[in-house]
C-alpha atoms as a PDB file:
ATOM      1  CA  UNK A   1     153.034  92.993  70.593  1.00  0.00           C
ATOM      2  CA  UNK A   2     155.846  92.655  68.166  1.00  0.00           C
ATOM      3  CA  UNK A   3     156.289  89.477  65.831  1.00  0.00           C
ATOM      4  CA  UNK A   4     159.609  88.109  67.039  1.00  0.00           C
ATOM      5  CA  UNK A   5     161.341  86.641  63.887  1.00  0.00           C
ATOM      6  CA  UNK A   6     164.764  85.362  62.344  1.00  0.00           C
ATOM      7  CA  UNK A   7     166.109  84.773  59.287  1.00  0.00           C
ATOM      8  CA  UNK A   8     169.821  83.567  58.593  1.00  0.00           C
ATOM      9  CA  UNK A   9     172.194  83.959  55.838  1.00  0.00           C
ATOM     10  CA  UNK A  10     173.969  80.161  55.606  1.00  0.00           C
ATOM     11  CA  UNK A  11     177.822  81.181  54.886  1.00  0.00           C
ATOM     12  CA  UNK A  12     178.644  77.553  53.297  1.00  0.00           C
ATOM     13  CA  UNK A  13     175.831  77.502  50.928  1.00  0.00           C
ATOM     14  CA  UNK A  14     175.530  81.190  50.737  1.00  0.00           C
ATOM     15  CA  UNK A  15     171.510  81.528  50.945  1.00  0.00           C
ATOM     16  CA  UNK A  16     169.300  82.795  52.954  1.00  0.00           C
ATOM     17  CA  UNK A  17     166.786  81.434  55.165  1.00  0.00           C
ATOM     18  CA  UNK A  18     163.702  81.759  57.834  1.00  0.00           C
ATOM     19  CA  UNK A  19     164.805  80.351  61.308  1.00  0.00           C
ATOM     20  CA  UNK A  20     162.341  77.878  62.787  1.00  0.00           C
ATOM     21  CA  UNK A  21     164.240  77.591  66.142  1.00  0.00           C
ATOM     22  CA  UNK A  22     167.058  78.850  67.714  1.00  0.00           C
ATOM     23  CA  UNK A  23     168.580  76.528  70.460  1.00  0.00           C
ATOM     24  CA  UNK A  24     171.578  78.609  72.378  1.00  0.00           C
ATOM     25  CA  UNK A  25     172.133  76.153  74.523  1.00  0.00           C
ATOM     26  CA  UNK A  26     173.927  74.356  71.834  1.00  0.00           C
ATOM     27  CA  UNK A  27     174.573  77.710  69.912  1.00  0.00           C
ATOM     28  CA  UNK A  28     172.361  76.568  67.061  1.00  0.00           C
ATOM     29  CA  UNK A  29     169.775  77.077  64.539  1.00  0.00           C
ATOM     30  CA  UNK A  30     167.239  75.048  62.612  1.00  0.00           C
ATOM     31  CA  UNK A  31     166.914  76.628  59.498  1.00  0.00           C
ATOM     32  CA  UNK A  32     163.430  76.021  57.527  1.00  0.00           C
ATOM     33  CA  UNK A  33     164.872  74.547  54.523  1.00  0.00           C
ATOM     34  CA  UNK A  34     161.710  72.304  52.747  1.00  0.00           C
ATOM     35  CA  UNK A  35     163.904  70.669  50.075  1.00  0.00           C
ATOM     36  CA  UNK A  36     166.336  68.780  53.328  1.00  0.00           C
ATOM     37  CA  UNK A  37     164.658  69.278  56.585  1.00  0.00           C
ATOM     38  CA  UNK A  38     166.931  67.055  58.351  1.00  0.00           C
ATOM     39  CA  UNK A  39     169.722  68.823  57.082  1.00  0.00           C
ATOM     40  CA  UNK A  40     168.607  72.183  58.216  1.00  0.00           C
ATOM     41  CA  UNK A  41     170.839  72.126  61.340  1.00  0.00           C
ATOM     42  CA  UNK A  42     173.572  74.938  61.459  1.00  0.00           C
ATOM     43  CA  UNK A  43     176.103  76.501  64.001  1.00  0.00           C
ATOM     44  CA  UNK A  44     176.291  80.092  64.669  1.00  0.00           C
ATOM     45  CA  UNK A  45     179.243  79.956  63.462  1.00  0.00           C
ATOM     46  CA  UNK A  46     178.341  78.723  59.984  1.00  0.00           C
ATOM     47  CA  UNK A  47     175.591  81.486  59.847  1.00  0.00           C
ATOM     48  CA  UNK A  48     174.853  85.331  60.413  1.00  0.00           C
ATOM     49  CA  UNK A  49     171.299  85.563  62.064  1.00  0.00           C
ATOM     50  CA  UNK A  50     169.414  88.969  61.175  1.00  0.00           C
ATOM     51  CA  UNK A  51     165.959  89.855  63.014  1.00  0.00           C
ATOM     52  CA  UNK A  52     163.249  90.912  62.142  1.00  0.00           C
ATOM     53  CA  UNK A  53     162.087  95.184  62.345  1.00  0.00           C
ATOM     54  CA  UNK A  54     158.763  94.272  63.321  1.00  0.00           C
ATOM     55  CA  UNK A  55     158.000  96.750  60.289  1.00  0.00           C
ATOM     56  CA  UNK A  56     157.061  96.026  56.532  1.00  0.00           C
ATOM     57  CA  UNK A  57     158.299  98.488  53.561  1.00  0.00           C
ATOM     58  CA  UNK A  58     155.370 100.425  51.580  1.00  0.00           C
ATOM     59  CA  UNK A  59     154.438  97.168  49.666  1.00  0.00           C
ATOM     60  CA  UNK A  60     154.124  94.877  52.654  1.00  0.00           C
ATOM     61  CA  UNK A  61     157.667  93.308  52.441  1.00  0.00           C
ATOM     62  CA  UNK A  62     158.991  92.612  55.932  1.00  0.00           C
ATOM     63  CA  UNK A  63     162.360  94.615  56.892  1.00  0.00           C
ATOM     64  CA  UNK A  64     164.851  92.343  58.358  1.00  0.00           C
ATOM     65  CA  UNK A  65     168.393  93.793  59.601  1.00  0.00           C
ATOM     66  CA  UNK A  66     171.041  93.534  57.186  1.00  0.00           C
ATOM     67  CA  UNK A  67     168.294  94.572  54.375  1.00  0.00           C
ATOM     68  CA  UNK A  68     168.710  97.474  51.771  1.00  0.00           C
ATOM     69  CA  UNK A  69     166.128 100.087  51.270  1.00  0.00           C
ATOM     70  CA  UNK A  70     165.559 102.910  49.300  1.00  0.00           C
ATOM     71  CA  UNK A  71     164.051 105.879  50.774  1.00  0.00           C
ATOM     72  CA  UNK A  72     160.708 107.201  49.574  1.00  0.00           C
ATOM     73  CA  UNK A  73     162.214 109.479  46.863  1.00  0.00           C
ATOM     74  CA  UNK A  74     164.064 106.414  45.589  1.00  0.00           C
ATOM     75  CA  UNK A  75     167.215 108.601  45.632  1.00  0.00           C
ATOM     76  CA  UNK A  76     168.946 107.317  48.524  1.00  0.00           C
ATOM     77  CA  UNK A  77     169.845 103.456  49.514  1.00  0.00           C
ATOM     78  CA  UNK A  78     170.502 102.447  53.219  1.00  0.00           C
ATOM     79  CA  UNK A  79     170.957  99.601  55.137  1.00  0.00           C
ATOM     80  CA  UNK A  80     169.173  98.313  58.340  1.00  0.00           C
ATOM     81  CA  UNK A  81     171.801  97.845  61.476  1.00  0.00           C
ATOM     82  CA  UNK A  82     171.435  97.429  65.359  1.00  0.00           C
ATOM     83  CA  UNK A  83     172.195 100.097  67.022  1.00  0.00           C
ATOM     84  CA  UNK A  84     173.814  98.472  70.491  1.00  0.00           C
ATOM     85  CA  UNK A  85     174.379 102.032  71.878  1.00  0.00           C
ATOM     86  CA  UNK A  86     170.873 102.644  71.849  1.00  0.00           C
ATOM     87  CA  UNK A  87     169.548  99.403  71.443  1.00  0.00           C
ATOM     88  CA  UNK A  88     167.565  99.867  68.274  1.00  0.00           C
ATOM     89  CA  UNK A  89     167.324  99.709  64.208  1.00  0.00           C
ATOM     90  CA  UNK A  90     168.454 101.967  62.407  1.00  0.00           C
ATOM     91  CA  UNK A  91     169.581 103.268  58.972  1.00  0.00           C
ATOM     92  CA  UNK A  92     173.037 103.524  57.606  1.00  0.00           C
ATOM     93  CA  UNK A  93     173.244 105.536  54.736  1.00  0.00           C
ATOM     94  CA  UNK A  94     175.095 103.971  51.738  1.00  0.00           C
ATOM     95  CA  UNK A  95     174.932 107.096  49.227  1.00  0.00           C
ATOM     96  CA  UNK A  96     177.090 109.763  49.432  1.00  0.00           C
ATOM     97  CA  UNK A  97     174.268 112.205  49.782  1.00  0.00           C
ATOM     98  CA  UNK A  98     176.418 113.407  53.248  1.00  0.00           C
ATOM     99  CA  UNK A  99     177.645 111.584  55.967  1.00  0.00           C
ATOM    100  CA  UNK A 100     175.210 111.302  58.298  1.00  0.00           C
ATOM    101  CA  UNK A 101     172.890 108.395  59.292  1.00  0.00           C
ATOM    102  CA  UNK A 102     169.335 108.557  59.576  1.00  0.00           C
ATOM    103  CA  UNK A 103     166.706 107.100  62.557  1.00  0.00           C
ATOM    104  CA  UNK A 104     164.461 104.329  61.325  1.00  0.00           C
ATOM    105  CA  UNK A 105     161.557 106.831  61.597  1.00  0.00           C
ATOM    106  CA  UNK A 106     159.523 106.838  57.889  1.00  0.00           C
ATOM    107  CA  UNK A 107     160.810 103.067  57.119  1.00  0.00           C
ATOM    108  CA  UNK A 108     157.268 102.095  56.727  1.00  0.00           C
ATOM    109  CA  UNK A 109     157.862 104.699  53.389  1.00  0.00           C
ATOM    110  CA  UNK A 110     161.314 103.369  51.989  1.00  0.00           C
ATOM    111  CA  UNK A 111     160.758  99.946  49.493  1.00  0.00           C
ATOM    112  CA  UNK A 112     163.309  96.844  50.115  1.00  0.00           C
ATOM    113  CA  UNK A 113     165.500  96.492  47.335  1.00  0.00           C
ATOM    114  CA  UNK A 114     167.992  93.200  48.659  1.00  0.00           C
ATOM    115  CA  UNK A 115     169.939  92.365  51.328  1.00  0.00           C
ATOM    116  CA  UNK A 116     173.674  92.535  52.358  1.00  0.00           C
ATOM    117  CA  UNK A 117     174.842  89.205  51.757  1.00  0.00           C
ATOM    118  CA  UNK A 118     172.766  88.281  48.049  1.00  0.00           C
ATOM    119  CA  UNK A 119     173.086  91.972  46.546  1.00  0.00           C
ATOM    120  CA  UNK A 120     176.530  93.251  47.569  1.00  0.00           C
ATOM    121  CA  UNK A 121     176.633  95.581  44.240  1.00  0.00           C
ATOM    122  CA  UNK A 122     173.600  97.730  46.255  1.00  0.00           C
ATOM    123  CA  UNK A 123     176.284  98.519  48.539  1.00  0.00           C
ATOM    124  CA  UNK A 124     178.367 100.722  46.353  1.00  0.00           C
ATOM    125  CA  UNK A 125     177.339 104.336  47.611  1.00  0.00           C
ATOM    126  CA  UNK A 126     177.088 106.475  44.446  1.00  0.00           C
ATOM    127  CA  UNK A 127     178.986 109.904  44.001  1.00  0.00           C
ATOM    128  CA  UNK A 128     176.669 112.703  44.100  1.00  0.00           C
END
């Protein structure tokens, strides 16, 4: 069975961090933060929750939505979005290689180089 998991990218404090609960009756997280743990309270609407693949990259980092990766030619960078359409991750290319997107298929190859939110320069698609 999959490892359901969370993490959450905090838009007043701008950091990101591993969800120990997520209460939607209240539309709320508790985020793990160890330096204020009674602090670690937030509303969705102060956050941007991201789950986890269920996959790790080729050096056992765990892929989360909303990270970058680099394919295993470490030519191309993409990012990891739902797909609601078909109800599954997938990759968005960000280089101008061509226009097309690929499945997540081979993930297990590509290496995690950031996320969306703490490495926005990865985002830049390069000319080719």
């Amino acid at each position: 069975m999959r490892e359901i998991k969370f993490r959450a990218w905090d838009k007043i404090a701008r950091r990101m961090y591993e969800v120990a609960l997520i209460d939607f009756l209240n539309r709320e997280v508790v985020l793990a933060i160890p330096e204020i743990p009674e602090l670690g309270r937030m509303a969705f609407k102060d956050i941007v929750l991201m789950q986890y693949t269920g996959l790790k990259d080729k050096n056992g980092v765990e892929i989360y939505e909303g990270d970058i990766v680099i394919d295993w030619e470490g030519i191309d960078r993409y990012t990891v979005v739902w797909n609601k359409k078909w109800a599954c991750f997938e990759l968005k290319r960000l280089t101008k290689n061509n226009d097309t997107d690929v499945e997540i298929d081979g993930l297990m190859s590509c290496e995690v180089i950031g996320n969306i939110f703490e490495n926005t320069e990865l985002l830049k698609g390069e000319e080719r």
